[in-house]
PDB file of N, CA and C in Angstrom:
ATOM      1  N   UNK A   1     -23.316  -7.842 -37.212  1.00  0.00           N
ATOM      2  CA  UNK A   1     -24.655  -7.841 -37.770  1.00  0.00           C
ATOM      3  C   UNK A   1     -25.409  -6.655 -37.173  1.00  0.00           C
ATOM      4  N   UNK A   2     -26.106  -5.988 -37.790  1.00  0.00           N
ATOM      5  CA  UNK A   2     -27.003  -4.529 -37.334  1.00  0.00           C
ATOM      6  C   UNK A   2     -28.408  -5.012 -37.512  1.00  0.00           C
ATOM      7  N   UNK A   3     -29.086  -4.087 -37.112  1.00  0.00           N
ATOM      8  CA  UNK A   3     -30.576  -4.542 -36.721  1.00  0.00           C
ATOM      9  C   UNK A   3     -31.453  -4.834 -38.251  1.00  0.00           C
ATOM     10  N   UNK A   4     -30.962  -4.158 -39.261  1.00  0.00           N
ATOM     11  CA  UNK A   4     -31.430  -4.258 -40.376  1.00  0.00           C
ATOM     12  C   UNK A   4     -31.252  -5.907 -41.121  1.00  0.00           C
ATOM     13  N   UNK A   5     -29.926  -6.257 -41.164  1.00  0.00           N
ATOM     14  CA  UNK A   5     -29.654  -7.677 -41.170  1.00  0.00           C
ATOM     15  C   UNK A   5     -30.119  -9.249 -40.247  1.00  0.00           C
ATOM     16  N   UNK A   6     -30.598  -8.710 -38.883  1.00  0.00           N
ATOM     17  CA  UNK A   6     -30.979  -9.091 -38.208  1.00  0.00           C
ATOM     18  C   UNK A   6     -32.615  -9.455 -38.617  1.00  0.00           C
ATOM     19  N   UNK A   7     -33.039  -8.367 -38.774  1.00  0.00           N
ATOM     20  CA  UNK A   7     -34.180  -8.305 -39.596  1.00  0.00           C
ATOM     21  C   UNK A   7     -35.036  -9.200 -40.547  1.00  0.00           C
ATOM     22  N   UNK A   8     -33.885  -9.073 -41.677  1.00  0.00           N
ATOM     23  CA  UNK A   8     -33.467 -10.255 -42.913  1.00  0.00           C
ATOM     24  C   UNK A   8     -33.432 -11.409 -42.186  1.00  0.00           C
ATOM     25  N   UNK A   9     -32.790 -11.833 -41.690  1.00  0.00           N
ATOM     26  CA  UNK A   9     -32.205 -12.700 -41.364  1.00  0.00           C
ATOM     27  C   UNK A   9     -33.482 -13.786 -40.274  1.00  0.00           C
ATOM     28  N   UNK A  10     -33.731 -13.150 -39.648  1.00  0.00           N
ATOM     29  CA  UNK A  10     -35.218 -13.589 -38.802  1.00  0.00           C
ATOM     30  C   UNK A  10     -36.365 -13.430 -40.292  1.00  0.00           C
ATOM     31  N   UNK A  11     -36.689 -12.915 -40.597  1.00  0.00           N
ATOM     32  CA  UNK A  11     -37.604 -12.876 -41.815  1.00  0.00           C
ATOM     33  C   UNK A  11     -37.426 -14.913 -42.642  1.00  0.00           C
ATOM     34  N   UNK A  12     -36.116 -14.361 -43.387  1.00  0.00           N
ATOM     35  CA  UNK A  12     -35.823 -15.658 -43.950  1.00  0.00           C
ATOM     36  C   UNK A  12     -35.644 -16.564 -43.512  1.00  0.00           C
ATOM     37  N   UNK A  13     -35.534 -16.910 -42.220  1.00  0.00           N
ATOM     38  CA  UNK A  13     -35.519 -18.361 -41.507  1.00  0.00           C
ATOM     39  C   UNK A  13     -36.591 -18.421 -40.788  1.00  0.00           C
ATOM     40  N   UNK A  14     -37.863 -17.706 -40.327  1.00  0.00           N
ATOM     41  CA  UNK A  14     -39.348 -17.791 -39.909  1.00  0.00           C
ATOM     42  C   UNK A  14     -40.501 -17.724 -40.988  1.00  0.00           C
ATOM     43  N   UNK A  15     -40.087 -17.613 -42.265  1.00  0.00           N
ATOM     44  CA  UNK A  15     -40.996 -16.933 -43.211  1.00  0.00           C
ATOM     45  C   UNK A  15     -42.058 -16.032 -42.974  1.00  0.00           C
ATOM     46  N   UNK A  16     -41.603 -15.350 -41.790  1.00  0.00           N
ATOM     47  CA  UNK A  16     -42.706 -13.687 -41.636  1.00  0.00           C
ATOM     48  C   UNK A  16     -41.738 -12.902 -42.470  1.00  0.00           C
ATOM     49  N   UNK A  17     -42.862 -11.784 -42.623  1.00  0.00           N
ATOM     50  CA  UNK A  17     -43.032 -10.525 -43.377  1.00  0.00           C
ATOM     51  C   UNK A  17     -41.591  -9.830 -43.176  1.00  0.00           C
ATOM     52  N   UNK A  18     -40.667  -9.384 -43.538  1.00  0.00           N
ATOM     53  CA  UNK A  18     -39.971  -8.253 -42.832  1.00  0.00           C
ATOM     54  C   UNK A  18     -40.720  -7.223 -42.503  1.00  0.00           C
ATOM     55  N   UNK A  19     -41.470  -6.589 -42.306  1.00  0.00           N
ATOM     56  CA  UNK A  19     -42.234  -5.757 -41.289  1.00  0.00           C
ATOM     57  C   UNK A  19     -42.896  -6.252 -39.716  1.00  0.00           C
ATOM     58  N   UNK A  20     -43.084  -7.694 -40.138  1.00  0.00           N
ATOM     59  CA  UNK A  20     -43.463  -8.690 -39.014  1.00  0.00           C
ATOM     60  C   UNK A  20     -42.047  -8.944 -38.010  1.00  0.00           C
ATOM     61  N   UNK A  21     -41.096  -8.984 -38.704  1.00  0.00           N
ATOM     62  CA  UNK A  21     -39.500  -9.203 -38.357  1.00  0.00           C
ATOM     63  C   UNK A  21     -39.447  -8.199 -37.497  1.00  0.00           C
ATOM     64  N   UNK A  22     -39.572  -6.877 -38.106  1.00  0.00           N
ATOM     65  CA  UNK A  22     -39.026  -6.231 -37.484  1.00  0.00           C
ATOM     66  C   UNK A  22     -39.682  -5.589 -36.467  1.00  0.00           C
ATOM     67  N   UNK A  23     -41.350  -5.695 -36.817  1.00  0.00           N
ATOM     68  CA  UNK A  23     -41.915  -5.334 -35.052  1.00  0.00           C
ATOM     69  C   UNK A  23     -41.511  -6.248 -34.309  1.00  0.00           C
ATOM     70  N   UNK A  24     -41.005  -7.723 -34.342  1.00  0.00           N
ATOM     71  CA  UNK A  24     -40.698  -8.595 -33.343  1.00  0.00           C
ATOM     72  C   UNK A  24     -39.497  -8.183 -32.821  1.00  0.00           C
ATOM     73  N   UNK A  25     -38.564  -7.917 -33.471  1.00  0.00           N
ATOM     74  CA  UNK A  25     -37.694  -7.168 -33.224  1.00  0.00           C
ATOM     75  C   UNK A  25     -37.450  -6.551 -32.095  1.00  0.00           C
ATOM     76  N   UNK A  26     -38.289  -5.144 -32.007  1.00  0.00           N
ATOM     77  CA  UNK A  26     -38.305  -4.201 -31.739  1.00  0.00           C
ATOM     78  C   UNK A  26     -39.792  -4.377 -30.460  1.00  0.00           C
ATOM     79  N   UNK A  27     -40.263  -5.192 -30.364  1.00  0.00           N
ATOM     80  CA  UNK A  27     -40.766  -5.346 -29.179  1.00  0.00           C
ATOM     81  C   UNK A  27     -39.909  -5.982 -27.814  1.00  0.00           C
ATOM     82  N   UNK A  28     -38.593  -6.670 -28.586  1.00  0.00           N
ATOM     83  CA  UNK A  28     -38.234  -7.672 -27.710  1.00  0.00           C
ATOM     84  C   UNK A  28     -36.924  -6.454 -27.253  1.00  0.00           C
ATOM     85  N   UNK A  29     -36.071  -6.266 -28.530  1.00  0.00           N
ATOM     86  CA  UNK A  29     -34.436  -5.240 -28.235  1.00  0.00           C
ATOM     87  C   UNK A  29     -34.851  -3.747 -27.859  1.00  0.00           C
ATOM     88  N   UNK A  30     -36.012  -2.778 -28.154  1.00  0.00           N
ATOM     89  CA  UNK A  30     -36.402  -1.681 -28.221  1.00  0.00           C
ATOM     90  C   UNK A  30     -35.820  -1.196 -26.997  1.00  0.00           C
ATOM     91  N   UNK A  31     -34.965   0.204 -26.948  1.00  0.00           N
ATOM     92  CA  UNK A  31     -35.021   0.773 -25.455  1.00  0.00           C
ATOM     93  C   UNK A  31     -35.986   1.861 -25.320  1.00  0.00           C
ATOM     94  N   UNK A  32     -37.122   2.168 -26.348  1.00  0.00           N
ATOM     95  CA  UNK A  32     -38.046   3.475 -25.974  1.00  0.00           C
ATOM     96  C   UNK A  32     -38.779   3.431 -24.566  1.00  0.00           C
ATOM     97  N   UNK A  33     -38.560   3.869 -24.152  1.00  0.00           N
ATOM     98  CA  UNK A  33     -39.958   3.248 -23.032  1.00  0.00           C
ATOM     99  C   UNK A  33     -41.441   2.846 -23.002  1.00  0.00           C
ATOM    100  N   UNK A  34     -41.513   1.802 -22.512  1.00  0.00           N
ATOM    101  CA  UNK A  34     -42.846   0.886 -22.404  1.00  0.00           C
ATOM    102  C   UNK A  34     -42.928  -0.153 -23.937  1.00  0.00           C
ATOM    103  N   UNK A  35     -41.963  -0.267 -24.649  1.00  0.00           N
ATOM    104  CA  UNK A  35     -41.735  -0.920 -25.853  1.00  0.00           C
ATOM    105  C   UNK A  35     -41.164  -1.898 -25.694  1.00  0.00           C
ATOM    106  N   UNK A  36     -39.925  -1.768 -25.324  1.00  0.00           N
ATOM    107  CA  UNK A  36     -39.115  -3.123 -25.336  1.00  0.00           C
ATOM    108  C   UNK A  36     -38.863  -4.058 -23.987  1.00  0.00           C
ATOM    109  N   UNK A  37     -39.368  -5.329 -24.222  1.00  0.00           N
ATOM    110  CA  UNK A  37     -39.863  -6.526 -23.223  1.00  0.00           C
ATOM    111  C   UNK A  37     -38.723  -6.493 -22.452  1.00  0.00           C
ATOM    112  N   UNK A  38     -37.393  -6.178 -22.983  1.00  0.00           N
ATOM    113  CA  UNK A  38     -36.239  -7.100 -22.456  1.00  0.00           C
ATOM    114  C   UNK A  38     -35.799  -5.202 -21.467  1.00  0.00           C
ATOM    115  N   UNK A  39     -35.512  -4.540 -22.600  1.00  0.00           N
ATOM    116  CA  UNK A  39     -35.201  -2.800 -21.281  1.00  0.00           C
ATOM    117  C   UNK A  39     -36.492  -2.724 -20.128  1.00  0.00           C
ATOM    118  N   UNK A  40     -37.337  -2.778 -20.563  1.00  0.00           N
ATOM    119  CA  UNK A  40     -38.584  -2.551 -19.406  1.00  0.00           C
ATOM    120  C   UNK A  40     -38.332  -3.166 -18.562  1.00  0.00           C
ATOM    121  N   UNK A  41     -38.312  -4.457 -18.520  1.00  0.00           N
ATOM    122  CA  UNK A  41     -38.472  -5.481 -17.272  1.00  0.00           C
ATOM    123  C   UNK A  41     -36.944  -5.171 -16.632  1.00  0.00           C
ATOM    124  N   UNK A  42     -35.242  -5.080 -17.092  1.00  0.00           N
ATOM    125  CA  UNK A  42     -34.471  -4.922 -16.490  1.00  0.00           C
ATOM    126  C   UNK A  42     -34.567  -3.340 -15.736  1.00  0.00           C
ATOM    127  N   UNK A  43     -34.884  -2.813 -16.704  1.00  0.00           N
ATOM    128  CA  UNK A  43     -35.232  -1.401 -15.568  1.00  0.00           C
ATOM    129  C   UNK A  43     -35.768  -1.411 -14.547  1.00  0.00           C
ATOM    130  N   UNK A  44     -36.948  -2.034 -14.393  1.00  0.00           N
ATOM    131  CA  UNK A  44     -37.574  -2.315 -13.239  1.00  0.00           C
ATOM    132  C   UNK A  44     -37.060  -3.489 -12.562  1.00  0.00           C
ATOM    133  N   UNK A  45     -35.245  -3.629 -12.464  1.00  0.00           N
ATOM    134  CA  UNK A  45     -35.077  -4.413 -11.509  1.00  0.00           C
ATOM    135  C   UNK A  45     -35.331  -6.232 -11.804  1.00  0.00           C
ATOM    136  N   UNK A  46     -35.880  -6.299 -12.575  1.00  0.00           N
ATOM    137  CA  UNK A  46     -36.484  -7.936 -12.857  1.00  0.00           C
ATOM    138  C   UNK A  46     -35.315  -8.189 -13.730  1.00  0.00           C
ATOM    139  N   UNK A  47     -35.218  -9.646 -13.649  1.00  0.00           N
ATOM    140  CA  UNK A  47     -33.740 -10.887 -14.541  1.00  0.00           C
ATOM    141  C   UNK A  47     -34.687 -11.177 -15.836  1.00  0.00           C
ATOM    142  N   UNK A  48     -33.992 -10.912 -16.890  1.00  0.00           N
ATOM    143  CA  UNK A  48     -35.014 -11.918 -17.872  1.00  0.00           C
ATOM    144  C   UNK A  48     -33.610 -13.318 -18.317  1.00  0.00           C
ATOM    145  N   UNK A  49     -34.331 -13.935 -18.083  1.00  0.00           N
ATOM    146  CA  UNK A  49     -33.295 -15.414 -18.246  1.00  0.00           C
ATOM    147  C   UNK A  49     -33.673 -16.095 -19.835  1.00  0.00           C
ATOM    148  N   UNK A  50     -32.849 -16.084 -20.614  1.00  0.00           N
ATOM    149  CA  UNK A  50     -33.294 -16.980 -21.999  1.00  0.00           C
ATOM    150  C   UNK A  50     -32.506 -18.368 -21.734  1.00  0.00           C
ATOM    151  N   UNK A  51     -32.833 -19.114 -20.899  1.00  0.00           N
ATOM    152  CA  UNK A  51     -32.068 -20.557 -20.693  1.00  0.00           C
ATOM    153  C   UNK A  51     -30.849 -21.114 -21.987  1.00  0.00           C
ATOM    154  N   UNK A  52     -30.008 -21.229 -21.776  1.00  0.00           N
ATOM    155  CA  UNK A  52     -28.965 -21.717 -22.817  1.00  0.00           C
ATOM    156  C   UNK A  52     -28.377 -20.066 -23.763  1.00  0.00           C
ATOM    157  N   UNK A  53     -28.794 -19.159 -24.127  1.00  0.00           N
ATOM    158  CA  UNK A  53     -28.462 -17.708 -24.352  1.00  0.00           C
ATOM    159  C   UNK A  53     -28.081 -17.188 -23.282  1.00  0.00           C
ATOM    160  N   UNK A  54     -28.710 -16.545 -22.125  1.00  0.00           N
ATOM    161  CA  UNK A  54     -27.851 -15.671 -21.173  1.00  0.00           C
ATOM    162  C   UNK A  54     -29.236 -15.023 -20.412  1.00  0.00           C
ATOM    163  N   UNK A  55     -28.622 -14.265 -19.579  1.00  0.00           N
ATOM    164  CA  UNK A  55     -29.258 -13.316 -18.607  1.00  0.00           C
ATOM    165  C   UNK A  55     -28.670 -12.183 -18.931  1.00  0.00           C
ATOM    166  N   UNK A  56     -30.436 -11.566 -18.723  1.00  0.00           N
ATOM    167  CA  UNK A  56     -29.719  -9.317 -18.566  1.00  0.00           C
ATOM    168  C   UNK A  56     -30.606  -8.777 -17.388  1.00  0.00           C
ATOM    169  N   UNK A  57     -29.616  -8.214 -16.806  1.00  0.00           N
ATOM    170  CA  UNK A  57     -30.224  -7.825 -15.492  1.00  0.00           C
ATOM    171  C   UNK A  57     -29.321  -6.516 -15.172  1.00  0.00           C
ATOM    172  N   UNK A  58     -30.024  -5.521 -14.475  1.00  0.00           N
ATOM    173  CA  UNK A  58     -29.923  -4.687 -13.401  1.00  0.00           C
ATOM    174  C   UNK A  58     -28.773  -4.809 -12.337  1.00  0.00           C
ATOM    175  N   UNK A  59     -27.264  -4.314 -12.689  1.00  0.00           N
ATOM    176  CA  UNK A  59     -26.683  -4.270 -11.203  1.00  0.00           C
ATOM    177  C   UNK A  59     -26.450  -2.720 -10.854  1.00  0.00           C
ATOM    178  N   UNK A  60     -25.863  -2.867  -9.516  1.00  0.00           N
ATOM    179  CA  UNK A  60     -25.469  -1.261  -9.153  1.00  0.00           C
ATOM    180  C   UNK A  60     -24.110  -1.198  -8.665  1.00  0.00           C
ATOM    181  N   UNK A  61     -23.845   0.186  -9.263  1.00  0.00           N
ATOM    182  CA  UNK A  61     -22.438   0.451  -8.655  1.00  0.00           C
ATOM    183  C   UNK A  61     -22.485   1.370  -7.536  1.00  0.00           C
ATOM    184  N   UNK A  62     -21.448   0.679  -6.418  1.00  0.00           N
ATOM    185  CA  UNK A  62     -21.279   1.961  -5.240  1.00  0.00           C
ATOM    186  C   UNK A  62     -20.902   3.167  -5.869  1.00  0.00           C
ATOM    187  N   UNK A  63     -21.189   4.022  -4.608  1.00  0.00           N
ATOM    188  CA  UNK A  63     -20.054   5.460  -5.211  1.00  0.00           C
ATOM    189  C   UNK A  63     -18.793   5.151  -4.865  1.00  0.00           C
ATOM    190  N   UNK A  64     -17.859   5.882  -5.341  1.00  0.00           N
ATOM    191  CA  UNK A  64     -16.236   5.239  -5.308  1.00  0.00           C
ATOM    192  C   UNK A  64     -15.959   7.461  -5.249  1.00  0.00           C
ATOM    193  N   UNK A  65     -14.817   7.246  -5.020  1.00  0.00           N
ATOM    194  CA  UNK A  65     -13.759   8.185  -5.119  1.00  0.00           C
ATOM    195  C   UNK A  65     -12.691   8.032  -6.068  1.00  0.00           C
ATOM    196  N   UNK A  66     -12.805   8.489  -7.465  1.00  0.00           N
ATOM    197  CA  UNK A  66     -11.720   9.117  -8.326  1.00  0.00           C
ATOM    198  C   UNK A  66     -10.892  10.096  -8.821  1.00  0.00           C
ATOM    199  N   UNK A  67     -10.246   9.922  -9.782  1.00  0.00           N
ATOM    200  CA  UNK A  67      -9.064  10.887  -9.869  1.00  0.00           C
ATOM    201  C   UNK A  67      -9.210  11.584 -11.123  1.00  0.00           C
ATOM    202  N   UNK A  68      -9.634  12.800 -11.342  1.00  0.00           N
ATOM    203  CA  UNK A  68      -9.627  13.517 -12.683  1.00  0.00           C
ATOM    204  C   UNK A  68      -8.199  13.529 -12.956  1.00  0.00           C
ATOM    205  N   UNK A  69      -8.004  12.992 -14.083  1.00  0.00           N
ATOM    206  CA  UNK A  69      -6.812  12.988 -15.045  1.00  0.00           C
ATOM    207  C   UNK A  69      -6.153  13.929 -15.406  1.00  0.00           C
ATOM    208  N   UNK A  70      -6.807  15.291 -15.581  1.00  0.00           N
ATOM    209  CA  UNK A  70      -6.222  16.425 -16.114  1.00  0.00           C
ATOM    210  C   UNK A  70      -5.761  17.148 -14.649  1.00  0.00           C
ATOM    211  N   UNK A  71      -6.285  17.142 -13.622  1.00  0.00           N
ATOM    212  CA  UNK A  71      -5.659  17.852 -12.426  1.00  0.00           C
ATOM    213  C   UNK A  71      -5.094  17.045 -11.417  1.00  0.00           C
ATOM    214  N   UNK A  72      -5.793  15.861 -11.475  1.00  0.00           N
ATOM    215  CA  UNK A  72      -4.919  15.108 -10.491  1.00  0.00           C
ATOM    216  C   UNK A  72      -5.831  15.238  -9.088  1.00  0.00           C
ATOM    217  N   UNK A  73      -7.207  15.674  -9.339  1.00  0.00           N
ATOM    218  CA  UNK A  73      -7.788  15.935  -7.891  1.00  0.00           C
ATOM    219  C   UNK A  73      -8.708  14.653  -8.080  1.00  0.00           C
ATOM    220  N   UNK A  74      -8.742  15.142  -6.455  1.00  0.00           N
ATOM    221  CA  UNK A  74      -9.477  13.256  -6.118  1.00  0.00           C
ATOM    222  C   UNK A  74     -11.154  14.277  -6.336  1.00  0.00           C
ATOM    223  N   UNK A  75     -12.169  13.281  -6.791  1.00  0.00           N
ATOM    224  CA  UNK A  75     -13.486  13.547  -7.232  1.00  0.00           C
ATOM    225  C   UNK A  75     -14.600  12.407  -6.738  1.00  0.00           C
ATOM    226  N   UNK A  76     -15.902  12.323  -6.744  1.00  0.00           N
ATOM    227  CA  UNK A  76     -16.383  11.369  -5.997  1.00  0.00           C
ATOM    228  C   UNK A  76     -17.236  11.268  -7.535  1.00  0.00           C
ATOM    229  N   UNK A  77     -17.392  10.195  -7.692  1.00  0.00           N
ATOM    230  CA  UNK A  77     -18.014   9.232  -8.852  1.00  0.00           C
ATOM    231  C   UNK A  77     -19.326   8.762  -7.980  1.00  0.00           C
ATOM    232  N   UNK A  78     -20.983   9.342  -8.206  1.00  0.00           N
ATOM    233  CA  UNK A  78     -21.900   8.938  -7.965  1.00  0.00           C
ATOM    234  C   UNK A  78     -22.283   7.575  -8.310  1.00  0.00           C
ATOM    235  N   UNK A  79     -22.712   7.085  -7.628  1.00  0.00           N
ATOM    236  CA  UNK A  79     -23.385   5.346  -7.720  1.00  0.00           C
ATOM    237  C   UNK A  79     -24.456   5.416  -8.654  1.00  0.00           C
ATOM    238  N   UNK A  80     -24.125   4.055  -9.259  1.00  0.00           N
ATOM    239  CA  UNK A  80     -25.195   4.064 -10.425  1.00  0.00           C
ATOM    240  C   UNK A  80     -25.387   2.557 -11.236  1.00  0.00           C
ATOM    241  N   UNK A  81     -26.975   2.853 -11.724  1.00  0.00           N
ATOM    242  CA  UNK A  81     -27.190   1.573 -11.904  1.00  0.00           C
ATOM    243  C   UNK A  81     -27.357   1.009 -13.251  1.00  0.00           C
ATOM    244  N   UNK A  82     -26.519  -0.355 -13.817  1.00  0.00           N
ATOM    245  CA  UNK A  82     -26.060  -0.122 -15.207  1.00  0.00           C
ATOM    246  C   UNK A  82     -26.705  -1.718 -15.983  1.00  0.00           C
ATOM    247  N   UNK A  83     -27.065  -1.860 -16.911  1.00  0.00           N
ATOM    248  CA  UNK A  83     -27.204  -3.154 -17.445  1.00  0.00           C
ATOM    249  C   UNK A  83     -25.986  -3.969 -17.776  1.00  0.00           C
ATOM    250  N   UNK A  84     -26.474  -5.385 -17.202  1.00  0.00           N
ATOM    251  CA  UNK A  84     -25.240  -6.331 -17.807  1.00  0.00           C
ATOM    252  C   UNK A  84     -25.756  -7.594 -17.855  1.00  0.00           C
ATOM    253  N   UNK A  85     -25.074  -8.507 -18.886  1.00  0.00           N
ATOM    254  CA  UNK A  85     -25.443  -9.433 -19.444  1.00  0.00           C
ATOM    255  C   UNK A  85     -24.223 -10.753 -19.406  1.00  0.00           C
ATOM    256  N   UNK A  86     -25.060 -12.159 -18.606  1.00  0.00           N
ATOM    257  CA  UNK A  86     -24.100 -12.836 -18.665  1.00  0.00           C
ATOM    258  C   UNK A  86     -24.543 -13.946 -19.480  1.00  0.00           C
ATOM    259  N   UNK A  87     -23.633 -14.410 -20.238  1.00  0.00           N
ATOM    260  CA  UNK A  87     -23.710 -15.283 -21.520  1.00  0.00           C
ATOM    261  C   UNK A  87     -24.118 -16.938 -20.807  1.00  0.00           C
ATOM    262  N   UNK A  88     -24.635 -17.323 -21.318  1.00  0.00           N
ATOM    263  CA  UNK A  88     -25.390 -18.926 -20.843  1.00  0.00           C
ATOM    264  C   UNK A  88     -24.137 -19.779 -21.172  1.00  0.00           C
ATOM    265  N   UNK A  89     -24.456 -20.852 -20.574  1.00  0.00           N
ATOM    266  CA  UNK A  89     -23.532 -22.251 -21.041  1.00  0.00           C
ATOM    267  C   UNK A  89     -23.743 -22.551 -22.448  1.00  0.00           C
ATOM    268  N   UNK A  90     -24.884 -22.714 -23.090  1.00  0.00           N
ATOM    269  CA  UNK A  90     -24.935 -23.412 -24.645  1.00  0.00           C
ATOM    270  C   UNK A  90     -24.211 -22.042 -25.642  1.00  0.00           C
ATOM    271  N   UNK A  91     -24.293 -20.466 -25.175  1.00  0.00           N
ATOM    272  CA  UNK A  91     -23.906 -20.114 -26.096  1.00  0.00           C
ATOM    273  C   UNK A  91     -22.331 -20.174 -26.007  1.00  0.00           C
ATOM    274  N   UNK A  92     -21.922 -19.786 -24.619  1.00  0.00           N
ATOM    275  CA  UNK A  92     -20.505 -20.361 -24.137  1.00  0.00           C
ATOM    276  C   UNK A  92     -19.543 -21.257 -25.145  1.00  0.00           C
ATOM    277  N   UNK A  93     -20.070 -22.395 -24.903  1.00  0.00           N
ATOM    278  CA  UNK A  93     -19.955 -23.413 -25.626  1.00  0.00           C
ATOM    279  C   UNK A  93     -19.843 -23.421 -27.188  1.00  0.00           C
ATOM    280  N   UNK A  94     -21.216 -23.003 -27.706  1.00  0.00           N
ATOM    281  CA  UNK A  94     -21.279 -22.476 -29.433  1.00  0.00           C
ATOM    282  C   UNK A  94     -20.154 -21.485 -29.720  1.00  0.00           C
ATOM    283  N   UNK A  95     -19.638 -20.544 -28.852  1.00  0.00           N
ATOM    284  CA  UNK A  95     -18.677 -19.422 -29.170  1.00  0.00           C
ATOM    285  C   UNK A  95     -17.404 -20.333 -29.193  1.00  0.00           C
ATOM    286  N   UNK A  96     -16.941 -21.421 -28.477  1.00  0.00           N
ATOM    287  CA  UNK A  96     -15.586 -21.803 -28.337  1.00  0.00           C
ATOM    288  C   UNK A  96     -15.209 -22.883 -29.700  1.00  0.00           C
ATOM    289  N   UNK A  97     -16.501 -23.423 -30.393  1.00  0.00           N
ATOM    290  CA  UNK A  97     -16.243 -24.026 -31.641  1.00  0.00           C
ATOM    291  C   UNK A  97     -15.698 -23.797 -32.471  1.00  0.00           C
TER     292      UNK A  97
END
């Protein structure tokens, strides 16, 4: 499903506007900055928890030491900090049906 269907799809089961859809949308998934509820707050480090859906949060990776493929030389891979998302029990559950 893409954001356009998504769209639809919230429209026809809330009876808002699709324009209403899709600013809701796009206040909640948006990554522009200072737009979207859910990138803002994990950027800055904060959990947003949807109880029974999942958590997205902020982790970090050490730096590590790797191996470029084409020469075979060892290289150092800077630390860095990446979004990830862990799936709740109810959707858990809904996925194994």
């Amino acid at each position: 499903m893409n954001k356009t269907e998504l769209t639809d799809k919230l429209a026809k089961q809330t009876g808002m506007s699709k324009a209403d859809s899709k600013r809701a949308i796009d206040a909640i998934f948006s990554t522009a900055p200072r737009e979207g509820i859910i990138a803002s707050a994990v950027s800055k480090g904060d959990r947003v928890q949807i109880t029974g859906f999942g958590t997205f949060e902020r982790r970090k990776r050490k730096k590590r030491n790797g191996r470029n493929p084409q020469t075979g030389e060892t290289i150092v891979i800077a630390a860095a900090k990446y979004p990830a998302f862990v799936a709740g029990k109810s959707l858990k559950e809904r996925i194994q049906k």
